[in-house]
C-alpha atoms as a PDB file:
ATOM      1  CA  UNK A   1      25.955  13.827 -15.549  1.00  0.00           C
ATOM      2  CA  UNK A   2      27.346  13.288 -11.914  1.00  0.00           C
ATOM      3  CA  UNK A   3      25.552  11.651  -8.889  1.00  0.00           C
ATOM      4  CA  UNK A   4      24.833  14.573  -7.549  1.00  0.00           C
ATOM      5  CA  UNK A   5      22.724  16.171 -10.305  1.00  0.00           C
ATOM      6  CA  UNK A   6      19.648  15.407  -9.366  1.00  0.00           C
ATOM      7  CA  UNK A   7      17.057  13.213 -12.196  1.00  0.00           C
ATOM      8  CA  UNK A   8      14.222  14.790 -13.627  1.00  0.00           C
ATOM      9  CA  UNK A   9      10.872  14.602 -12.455  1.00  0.00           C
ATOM     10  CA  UNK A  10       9.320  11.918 -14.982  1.00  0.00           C
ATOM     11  CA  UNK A  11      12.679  10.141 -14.251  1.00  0.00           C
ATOM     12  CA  UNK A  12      11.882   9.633 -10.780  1.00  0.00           C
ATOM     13  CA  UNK A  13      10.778   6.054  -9.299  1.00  0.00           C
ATOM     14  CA  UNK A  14       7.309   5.175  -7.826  1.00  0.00           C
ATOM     15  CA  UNK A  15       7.634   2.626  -4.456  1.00  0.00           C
ATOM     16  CA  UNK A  16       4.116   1.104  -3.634  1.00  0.00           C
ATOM     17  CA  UNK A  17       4.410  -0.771  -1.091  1.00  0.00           C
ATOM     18  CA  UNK A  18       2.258  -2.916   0.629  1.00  0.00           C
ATOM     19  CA  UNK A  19       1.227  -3.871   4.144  1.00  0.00           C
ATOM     20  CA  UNK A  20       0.628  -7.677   5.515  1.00  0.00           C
ATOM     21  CA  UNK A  21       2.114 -10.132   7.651  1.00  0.00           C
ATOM     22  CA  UNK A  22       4.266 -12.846   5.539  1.00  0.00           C
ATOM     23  CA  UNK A  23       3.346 -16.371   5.737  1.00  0.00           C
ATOM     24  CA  UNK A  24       0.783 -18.840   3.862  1.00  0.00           C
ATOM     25  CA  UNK A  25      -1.309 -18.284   7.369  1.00  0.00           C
ATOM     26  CA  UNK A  26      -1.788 -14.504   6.857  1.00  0.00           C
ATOM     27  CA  UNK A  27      -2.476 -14.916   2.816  1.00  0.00           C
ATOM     28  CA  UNK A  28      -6.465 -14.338   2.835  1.00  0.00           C
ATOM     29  CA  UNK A  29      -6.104 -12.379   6.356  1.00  0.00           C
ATOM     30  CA  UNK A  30      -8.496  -8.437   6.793  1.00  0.00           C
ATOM     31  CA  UNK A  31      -4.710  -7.263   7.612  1.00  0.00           C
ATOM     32  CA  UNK A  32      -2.639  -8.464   4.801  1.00  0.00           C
ATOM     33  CA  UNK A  33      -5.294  -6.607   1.866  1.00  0.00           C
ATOM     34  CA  UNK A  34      -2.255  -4.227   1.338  1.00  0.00           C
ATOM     35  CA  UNK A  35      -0.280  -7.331   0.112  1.00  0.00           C
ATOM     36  CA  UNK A  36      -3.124  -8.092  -2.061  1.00  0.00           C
ATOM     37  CA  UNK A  37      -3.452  -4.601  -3.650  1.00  0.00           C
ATOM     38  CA  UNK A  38       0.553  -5.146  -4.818  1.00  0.00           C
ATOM     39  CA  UNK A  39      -0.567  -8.662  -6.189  1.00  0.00           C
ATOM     40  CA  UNK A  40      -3.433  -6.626  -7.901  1.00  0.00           C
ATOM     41  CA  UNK A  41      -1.043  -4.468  -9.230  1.00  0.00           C
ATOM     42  CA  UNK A  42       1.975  -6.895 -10.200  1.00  0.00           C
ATOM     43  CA  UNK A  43      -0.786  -9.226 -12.131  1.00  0.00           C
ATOM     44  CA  UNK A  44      -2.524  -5.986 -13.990  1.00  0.00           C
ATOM     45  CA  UNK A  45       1.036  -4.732 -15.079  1.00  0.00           C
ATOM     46  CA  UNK A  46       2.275  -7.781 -15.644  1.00  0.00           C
ATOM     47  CA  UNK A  47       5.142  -7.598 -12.824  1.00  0.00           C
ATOM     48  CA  UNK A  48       6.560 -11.137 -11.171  1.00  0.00           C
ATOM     49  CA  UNK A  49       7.288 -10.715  -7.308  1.00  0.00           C
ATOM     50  CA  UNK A  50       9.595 -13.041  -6.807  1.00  0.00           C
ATOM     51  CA  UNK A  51      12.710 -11.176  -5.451  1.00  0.00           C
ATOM     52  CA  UNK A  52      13.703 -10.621  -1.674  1.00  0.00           C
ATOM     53  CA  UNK A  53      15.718  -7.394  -1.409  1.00  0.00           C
ATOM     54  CA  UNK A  54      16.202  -4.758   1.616  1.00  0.00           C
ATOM     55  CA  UNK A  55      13.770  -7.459   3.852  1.00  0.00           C
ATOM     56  CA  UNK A  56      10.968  -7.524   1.018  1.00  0.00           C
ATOM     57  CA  UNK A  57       9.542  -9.340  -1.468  1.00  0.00           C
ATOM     58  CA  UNK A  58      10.064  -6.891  -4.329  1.00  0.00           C
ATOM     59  CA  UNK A  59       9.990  -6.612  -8.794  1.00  0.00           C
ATOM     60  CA  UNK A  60      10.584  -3.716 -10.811  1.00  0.00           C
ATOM     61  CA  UNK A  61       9.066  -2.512 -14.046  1.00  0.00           C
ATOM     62  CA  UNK A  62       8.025   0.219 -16.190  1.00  0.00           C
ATOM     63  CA  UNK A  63       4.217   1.408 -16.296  1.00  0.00           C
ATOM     64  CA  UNK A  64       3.460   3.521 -18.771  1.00  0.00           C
ATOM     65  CA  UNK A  65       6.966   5.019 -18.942  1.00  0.00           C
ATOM     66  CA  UNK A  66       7.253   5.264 -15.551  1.00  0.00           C
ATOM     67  CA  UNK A  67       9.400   3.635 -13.172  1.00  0.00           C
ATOM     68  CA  UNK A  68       7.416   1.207 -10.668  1.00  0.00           C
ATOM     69  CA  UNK A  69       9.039  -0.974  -7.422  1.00  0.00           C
ATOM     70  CA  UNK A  70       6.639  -3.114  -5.786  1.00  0.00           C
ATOM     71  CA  UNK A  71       7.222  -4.302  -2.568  1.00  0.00           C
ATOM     72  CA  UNK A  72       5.656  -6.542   0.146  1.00  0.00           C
ATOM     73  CA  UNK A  73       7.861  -6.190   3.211  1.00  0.00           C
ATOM     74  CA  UNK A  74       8.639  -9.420   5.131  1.00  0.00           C
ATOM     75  CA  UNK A  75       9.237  -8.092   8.470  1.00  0.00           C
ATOM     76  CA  UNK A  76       5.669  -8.906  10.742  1.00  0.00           C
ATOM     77  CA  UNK A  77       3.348  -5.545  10.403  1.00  0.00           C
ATOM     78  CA  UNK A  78       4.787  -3.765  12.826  1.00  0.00           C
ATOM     79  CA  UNK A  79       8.604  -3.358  11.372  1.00  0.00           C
ATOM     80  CA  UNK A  80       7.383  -2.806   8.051  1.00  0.00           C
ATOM     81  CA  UNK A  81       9.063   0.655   7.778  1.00  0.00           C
ATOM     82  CA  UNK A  82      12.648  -1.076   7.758  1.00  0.00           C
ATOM     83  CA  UNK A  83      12.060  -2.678   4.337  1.00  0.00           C
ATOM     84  CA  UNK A  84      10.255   0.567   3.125  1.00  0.00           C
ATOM     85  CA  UNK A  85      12.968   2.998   4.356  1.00  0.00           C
ATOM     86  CA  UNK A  86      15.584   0.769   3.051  1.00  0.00           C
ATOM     87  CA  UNK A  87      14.108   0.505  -0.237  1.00  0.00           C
ATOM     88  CA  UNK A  88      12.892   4.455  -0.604  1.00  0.00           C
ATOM     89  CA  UNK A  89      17.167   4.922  -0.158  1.00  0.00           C
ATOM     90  CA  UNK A  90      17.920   1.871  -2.552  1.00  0.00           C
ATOM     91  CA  UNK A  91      16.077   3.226  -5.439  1.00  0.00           C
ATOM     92  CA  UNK A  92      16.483   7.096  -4.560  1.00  0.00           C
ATOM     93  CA  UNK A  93      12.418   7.319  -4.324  1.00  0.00           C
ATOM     94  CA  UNK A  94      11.481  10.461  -2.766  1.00  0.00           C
ATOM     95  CA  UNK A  95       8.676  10.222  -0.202  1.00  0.00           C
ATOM     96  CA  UNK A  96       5.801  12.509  -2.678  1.00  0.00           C
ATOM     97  CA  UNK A  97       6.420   9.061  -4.686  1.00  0.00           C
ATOM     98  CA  UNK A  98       6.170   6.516  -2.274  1.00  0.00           C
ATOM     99  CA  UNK A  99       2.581   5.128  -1.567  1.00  0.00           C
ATOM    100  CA  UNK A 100       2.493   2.789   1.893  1.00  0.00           C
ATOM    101  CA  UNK A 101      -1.212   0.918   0.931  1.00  0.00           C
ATOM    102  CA  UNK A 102      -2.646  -0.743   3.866  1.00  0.00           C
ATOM    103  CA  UNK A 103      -6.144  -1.920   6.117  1.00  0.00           C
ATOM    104  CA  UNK A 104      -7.885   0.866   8.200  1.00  0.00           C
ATOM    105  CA  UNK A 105     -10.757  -0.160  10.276  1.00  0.00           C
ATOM    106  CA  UNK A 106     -12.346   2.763  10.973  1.00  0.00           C
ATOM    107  CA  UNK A 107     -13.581   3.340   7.161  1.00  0.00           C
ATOM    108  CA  UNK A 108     -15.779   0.522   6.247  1.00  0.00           C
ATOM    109  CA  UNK A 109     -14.601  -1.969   3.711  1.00  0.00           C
ATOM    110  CA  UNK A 110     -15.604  -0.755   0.181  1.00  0.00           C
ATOM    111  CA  UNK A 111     -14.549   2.806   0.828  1.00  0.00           C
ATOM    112  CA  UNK A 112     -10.673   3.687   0.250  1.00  0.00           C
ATOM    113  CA  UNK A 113      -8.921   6.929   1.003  1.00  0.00           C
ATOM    114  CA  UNK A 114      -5.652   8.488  -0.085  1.00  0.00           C
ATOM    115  CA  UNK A 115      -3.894  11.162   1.845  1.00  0.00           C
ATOM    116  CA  UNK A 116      -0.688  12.823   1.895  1.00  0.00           C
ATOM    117  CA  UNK A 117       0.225  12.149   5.419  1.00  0.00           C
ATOM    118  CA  UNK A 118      -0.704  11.871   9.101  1.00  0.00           C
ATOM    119  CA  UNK A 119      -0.523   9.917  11.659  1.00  0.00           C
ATOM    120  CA  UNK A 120      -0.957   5.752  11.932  1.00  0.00           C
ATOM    121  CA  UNK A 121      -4.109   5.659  14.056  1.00  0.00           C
ATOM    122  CA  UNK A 122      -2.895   2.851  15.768  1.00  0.00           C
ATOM    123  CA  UNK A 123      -1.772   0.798  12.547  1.00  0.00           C
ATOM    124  CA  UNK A 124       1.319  -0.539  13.530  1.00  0.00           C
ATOM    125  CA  UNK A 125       2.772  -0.592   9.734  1.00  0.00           C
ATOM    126  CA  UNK A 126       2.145   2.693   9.236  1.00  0.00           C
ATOM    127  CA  UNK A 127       3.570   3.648  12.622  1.00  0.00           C
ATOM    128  CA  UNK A 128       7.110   2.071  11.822  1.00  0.00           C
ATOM    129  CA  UNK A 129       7.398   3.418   8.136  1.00  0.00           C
ATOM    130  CA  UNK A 130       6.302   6.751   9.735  1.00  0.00           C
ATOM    131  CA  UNK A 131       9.529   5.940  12.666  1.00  0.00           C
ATOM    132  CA  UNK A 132      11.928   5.054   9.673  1.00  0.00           C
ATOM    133  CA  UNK A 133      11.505   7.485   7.702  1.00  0.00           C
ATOM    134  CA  UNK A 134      11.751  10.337  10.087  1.00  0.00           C
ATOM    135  CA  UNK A 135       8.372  11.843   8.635  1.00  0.00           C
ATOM    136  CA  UNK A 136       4.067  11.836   8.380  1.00  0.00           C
ATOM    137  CA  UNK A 137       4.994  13.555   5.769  1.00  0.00           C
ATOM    138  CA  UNK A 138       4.073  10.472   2.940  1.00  0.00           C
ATOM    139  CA  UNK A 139       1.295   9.143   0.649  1.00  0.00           C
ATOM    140  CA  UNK A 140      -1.021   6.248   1.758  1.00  0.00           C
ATOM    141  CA  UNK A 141      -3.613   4.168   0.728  1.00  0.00           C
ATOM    142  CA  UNK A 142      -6.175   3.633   3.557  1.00  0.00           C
ATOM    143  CA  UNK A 143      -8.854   0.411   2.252  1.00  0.00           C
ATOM    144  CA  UNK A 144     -11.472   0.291   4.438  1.00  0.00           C
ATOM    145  CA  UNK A 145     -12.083  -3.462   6.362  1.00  0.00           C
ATOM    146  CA  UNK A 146     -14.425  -2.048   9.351  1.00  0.00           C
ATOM    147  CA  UNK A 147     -15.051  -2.662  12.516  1.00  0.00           C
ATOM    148  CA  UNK A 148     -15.056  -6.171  14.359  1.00  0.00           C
ATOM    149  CA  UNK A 149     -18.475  -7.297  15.126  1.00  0.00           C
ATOM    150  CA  UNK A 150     -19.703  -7.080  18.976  1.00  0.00           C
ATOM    151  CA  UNK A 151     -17.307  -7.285  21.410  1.00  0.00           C
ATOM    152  CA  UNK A 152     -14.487  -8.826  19.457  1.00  0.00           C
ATOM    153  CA  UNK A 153     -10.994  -7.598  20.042  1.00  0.00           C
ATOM    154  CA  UNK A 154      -9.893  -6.094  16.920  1.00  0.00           C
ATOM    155  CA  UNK A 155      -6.056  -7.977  17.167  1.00  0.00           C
ATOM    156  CA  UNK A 156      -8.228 -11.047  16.574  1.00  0.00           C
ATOM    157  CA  UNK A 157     -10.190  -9.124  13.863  1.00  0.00           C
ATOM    158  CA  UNK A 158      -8.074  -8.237  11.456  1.00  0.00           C
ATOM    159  CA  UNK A 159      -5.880 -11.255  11.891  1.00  0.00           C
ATOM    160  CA  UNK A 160      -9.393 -13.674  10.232  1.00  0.00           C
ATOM    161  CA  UNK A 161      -9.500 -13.904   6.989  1.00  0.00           C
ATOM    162  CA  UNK A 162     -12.617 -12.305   5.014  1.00  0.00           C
ATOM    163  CA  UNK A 163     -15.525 -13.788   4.845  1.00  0.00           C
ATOM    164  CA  UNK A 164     -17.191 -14.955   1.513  1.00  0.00           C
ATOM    165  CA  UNK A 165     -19.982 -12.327   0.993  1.00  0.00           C
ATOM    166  CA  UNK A 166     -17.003  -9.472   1.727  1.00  0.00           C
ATOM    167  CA  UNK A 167     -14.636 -11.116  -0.836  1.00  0.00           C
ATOM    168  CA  UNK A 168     -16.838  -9.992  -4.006  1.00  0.00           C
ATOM    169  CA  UNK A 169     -16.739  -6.268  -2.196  1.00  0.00           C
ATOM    170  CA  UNK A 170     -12.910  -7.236  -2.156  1.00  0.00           C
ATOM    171  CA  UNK A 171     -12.215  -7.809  -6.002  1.00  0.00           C
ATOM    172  CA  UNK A 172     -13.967  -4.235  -6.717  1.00  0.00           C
ATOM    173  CA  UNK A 173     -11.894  -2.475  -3.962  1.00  0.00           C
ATOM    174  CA  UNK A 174      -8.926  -3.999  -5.265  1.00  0.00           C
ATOM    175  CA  UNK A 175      -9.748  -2.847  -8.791  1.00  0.00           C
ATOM    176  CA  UNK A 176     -10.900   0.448  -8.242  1.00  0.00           C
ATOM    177  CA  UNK A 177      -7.578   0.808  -5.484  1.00  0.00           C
ATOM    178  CA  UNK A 178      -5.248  -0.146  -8.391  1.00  0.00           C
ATOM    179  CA  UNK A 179      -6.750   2.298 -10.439  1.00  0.00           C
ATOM    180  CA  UNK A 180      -6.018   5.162  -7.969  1.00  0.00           C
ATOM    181  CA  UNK A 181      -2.468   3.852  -7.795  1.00  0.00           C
ATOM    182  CA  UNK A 182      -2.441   4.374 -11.309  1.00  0.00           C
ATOM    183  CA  UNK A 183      -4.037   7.915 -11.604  1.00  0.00           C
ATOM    184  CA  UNK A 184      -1.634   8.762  -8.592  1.00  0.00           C
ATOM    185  CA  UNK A 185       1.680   7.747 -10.585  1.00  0.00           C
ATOM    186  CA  UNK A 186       0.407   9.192 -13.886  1.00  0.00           C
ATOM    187  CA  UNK A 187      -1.818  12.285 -12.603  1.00  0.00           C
ATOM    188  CA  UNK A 188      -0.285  13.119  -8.938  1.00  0.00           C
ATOM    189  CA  UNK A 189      -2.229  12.545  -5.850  1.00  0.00           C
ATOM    190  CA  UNK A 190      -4.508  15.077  -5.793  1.00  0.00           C
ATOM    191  CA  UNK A 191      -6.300  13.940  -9.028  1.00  0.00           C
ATOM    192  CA  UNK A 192      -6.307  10.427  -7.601  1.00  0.00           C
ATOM    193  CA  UNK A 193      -7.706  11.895  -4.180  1.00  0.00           C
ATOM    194  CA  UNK A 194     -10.757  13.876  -5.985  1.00  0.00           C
ATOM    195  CA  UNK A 195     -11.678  10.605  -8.391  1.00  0.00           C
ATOM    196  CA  UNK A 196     -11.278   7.494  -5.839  1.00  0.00           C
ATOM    197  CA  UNK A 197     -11.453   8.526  -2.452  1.00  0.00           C
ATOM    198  CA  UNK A 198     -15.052   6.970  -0.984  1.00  0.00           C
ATOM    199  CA  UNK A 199     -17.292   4.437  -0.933  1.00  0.00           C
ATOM    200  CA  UNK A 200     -17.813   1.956  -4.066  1.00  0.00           C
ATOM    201  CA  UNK A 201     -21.096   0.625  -2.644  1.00  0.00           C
ATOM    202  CA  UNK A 202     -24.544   2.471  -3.546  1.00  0.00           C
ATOM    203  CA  UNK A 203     -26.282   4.431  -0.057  1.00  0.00           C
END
């Protein structure tokens, strides 16, 4: 087999790859719950992140015969597409199999939402991975944190960490969000669209 010929589906790697700002100040931050859904998923696999590669913190496994990379790019939020891009090109991943998972406040925080592409709507993570890799044209993992309260600029908003009644809403969206992750790698994104997409909490 040569370089060129090209690998079999099932052969294919998975990049899921978080958004957040680094830094012990960001940890418990509305912005940084993409980083938490790749902690989710590095724990629940039994993954250790403790690499820096391509301007990422980044591990490798299998999950269930798959190939996984996890990655939490180090750049600040709004270059996160160099780490992504450089990794996608790293580990040959092609876009279908990349998911970028990150906050979105205009769903409310409980609900999550896969899609196969668009634009950022103003998230600046999504608009650099969208700049670096040329195309909308990718998977992503939209949790919900909602809208800031009042008049309060939403810079400042997603930048506070969560407060303690939303951080029991937080462990289920983070559980039922790594369970999409793993319906999308196993099943393909539209499965993983018609079971999770929505709200966990009851009208």
């Amino acid at each position: 087999m040569t370089d060129q010929t090209p690998l079999p589906e099932a052969e294919l790697p998975f990049l899921i790859a978080g958004l957040g700002n680094p830094g012990r100040e960001y940890r418990e931050t509305r912005h940084n719950i993409g980083f938490m859904l790749v902690d989710e998923l590095s724990q629940a696999w039994g993954f250790r992140l403790s690499r820096v590669q391509n301007k990422a913190i980044v591990t490798t496994g299998q999950f269930q015969g798959r190939r996984i990379i996890l990655a939490k790019p180090q750049t600040y939020m709004n270059l996160s597409g160099q780490a992504i891009s450089s990794l996608t090109k790293f580990y040959k991943v092609p876009v279908e199999h990349l998911i970028v998972a990150h906050d979105d406040l205009d769903l409310p925080l409980g609900t999550i939402r896969l899609r196969p592409g668009g634009g950022s709507a103003g998230q600046k993570g999504v608009s650099s991975t969208i700049e670096q890799l040329g195309t909308q044209s990718f998977p992503r993992l939209r949790l919900g944190i909602g809208r800031p309260p009042g008049r309060m600029d939403a810079a400042d908003y997603v930048l506070e960490n969560f407060l303690k009644p939303e951080k029991e809403i937080l462990a289920q969206v983070l559980e039922h969000a790594r369970k999409a992750v793993e319906v999308f790698i196993l099943s393909g994104l539209n499965q993983a669209m018609n079971e999770f997409n929505g709200s966990l909490l009851k009208e």
